[in-house]
Protein backbone atom coordinates (compact mmCIF):
# COMPACT_ATOMS: atom_id res chain seq x y z
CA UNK A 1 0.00 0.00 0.00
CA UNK A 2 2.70 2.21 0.64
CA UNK A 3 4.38 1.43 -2.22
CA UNK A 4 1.45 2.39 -4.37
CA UNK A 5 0.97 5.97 -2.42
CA UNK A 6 4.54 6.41 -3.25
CA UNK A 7 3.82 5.13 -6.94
CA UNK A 8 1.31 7.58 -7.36
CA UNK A 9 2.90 10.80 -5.80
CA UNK A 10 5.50 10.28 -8.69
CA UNK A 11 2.84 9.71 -11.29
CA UNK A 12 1.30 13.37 -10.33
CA UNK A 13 4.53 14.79 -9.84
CA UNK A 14 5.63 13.56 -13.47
CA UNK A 15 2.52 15.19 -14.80
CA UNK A 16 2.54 18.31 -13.32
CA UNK A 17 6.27 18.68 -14.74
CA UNK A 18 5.11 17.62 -18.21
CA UNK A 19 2.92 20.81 -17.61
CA UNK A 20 5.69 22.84 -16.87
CA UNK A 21 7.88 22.22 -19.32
CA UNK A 22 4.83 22.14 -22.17
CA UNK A 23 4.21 25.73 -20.99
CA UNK A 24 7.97 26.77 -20.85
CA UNK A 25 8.46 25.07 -24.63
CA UNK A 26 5.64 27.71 -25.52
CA UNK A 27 7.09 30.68 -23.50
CA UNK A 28 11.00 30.35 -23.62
CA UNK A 29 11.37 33.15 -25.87
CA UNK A 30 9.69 35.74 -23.39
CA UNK A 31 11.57 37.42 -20.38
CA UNK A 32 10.51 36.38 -16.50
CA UNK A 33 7.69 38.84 -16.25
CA UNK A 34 5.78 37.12 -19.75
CA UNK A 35 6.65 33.76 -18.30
CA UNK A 36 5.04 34.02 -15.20
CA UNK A 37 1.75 35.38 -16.55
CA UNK A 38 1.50 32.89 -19.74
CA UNK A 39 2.48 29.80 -17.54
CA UNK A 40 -0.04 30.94 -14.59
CA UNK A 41 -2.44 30.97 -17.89
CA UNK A 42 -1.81 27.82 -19.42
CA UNK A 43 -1.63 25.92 -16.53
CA UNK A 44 -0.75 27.58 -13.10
CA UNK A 45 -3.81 25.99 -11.40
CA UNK A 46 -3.04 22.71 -12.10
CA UNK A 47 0.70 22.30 -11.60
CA UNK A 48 -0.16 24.36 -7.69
CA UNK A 49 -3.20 21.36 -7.32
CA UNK A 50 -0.81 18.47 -8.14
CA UNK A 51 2.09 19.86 -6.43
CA UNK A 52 0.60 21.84 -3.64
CA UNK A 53 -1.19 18.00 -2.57
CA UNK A 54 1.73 15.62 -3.83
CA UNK A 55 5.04 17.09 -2.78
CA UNK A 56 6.25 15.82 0.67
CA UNK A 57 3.27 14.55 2.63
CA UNK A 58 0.85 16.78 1.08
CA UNK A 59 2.08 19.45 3.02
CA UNK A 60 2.31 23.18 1.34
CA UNK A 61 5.65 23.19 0.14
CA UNK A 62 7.36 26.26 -1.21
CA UNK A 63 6.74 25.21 -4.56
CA UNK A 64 3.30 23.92 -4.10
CA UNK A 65 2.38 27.13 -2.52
CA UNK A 66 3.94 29.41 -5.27
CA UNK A 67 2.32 27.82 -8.07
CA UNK A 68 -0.89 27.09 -6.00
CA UNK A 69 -1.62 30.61 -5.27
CA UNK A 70 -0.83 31.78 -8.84
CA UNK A 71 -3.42 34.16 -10.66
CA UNK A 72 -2.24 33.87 -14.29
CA UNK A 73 -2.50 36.35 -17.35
CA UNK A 74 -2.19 39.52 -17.39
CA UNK A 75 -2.69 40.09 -13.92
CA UNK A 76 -0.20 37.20 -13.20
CA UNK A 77 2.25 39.23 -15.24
CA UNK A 78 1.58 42.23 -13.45
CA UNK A 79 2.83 40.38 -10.01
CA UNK A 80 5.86 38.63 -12.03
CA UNK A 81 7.11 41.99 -12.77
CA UNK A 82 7.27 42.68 -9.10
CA UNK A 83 8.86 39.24 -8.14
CA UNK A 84 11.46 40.18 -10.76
CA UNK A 85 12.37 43.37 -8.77
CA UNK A 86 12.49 41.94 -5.43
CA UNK A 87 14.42 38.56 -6.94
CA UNK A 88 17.06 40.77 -8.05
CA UNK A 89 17.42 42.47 -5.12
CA UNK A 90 18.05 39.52 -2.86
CA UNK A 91 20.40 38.41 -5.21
CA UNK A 92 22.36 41.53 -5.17
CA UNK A 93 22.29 41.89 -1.28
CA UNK A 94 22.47 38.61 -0.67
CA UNK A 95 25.16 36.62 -2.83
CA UNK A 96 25.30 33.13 -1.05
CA UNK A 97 21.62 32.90 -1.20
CA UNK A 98 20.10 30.85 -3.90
CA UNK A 99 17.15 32.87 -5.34
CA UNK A 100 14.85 31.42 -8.12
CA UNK A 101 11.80 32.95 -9.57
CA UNK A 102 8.89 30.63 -10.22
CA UNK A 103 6.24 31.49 -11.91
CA UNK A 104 4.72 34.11 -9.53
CA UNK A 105 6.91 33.92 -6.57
CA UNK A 106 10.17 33.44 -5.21
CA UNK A 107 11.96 30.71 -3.74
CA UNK A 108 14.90 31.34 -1.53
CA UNK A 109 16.99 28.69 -0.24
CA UNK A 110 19.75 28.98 2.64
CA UNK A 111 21.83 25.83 3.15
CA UNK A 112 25.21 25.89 5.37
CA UNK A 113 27.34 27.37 2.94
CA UNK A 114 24.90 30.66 2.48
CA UNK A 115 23.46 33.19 4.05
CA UNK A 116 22.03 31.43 7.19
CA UNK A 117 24.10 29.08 8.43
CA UNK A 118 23.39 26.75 11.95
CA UNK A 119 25.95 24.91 13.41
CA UNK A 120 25.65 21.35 14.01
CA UNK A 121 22.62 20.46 16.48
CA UNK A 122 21.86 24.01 16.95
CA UNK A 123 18.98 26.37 16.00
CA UNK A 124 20.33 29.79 17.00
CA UNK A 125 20.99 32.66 14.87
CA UNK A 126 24.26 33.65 14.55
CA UNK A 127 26.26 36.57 13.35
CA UNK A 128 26.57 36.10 10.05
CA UNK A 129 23.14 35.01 9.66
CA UNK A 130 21.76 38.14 11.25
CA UNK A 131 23.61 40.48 8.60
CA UNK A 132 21.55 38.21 5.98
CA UNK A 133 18.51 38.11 7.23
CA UNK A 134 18.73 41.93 8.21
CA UNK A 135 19.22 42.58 4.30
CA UNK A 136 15.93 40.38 3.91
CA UNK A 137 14.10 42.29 6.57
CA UNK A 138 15.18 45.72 4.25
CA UNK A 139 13.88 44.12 1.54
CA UNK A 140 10.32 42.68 1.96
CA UNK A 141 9.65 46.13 3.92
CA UNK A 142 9.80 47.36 0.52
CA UNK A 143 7.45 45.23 -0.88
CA UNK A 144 4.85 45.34 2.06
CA UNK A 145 1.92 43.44 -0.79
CA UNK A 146 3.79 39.93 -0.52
CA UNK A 147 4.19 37.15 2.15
CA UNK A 148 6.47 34.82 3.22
CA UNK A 149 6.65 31.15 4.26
CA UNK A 150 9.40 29.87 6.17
CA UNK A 151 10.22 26.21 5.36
CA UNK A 152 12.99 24.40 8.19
CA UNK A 153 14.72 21.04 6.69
CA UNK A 154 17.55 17.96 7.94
CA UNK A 155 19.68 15.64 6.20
CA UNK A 156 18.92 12.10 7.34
CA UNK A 157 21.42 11.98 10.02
CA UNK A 158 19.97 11.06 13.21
CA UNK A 159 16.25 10.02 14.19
CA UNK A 160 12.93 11.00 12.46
CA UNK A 161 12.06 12.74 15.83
CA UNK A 162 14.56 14.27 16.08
CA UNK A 163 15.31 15.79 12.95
CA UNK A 164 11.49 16.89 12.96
CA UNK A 165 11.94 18.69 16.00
CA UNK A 166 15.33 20.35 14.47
CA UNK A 167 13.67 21.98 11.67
CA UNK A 168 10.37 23.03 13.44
CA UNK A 169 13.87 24.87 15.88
CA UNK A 170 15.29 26.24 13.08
CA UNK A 171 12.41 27.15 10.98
CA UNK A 172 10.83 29.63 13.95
CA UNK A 173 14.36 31.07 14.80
CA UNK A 174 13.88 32.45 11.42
CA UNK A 175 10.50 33.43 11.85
CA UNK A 176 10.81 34.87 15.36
CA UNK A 177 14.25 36.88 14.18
CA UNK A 178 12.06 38.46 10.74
CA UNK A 179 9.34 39.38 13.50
CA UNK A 180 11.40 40.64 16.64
CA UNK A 181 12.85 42.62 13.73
CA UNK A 182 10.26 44.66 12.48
CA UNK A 183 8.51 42.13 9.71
CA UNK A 184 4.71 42.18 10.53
CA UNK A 185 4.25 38.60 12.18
CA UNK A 186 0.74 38.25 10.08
CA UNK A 187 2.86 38.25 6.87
CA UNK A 188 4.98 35.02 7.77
CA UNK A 189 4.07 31.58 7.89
CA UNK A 190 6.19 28.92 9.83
CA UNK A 191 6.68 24.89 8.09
CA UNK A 192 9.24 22.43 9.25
CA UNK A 193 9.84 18.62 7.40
CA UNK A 194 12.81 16.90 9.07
CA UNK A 195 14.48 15.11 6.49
CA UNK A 196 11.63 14.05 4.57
CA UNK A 197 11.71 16.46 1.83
CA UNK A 198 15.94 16.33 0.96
CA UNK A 199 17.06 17.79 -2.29
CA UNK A 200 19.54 16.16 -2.69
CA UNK A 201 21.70 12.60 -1.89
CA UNK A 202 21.76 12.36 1.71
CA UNK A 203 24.37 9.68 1.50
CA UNK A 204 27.14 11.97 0.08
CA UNK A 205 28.74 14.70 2.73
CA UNK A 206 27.83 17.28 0.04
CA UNK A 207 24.08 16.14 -0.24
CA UNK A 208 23.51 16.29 3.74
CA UNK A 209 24.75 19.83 3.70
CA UNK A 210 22.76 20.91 1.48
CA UNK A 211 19.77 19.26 2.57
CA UNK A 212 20.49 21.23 5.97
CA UNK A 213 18.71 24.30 5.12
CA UNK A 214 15.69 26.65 5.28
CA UNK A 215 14.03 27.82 2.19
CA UNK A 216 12.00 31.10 1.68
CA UNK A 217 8.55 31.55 -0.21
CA UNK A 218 7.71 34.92 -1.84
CA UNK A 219 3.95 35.30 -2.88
CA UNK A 220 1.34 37.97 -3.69
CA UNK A 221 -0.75 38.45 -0.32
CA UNK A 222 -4.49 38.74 -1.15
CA UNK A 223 -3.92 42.77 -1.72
CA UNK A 224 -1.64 42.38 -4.37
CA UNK A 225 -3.37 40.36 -6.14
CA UNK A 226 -6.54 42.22 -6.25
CA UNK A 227 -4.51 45.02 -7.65
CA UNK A 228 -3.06 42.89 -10.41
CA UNK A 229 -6.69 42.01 -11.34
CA UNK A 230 -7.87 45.65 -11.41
CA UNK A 231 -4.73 46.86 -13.59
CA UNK A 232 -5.44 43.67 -16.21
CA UNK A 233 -9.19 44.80 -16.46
């Protein structure tokens, strides 16, 4: 039985990506702003209902919960264009982080070689991590109309338990820092998945360190989007 649930996640998955890339075939010509409106178009609402109930345990995921909440046309354009400006401006103030724009969002990812960092077994923010997630703080002040979700992830090392209770530490250190630091609390939501959702091979050194990290969603917040639809009437 579990072996068909699995079987069946990766079905969805597979066809939700055969989506993607259909739309992207069809839009590769177009800059970020185009992309995001014609893929939200063709075929934003599926991909986000596949992915948004198929990824990890069904959970909202980062990507799940950027496609799922796209609004598509010209309206989705209209909110890609402002994704664009605040992707580039994480990537300028923040080097180390990885920043990629999907369709009408932005994912974010920190692992231990950028921008926040936790040592081994701990869950505090230190130093360096403050000067990057003071630069975030600067930035989605700027762009008051989006929210954030705040995603906290293990390698496999160690027990289920444990590594759940890790990332649930690490995930609301990030919250609780973005709020104690002037980010409106009602903007940011707070996930954590252990080591069910790695990225990459957890039995290489390199794919555990990576697979150590928190990861960012960017999306429209209800006002934003109402704004797009007003200025694509």
């Amino acid at each position: 039985m579990i072996m068909k649930h699995c079987q069946n996640k990766i079905f969805t998955v597979l066809i939700a990506f055969a989506f993607i890339f259909s739309s992207c075939e069809a839009t590769k010509n177009t800059n970020k702003t185009q992309r995001g409106g014609a893929v939200g178009a063709a075929s934003g609402a599926v991909i986000g209902g596949v992915l948004g109930n198929n990824v990890g345990d069904g959970d909202n995921t980062v990507l799940g919960a950027i496609i799922g909440g796209v609004v598509g046309g010209a309206a989705g354009a209209y909110i890609g264009n402002r994704m664009d400006k605040q992707a580039k401006e994480i990537e300028e103030e923040i080097p180390g982080a990885e920043v990629t724009r999907v369709g009408e969002g932005i994912n974010v990812t920190f692992d231990e070689n950028s921008g926040v960092y936790f040592a081994t077994d701990k869950a505090n923010i230190d130093g360096n991590s403050e000067i990057s997630l003071l630069k975030l703080i600067n930035i989605f002040q700027k762009y008051p109309q989006t929210n954030i979700i705040v995603e906290g992830h293990t390698d496999s090392t160690g027990s289920d338990a444990y590594n759940m209770k890790l990332s649930k530490e690490r995930a609301q250190a990030v919250t609780n820092y973005l709020s104690s630091n002037g980010l409106d609390k009602t903007r940011i939501t707070t996930n954590w998945f252990g080591e069910e959702q790695p990225k990459y091979d957890n039995s290489t050194p390199d794919g555990r360190s990576k697979n150590r990290r928190v990861e960012l969603a960017i999306v429209a917040n209800e006002e934003l989007k109402e704004e797009a639809r007003e200025k694509a009437e």
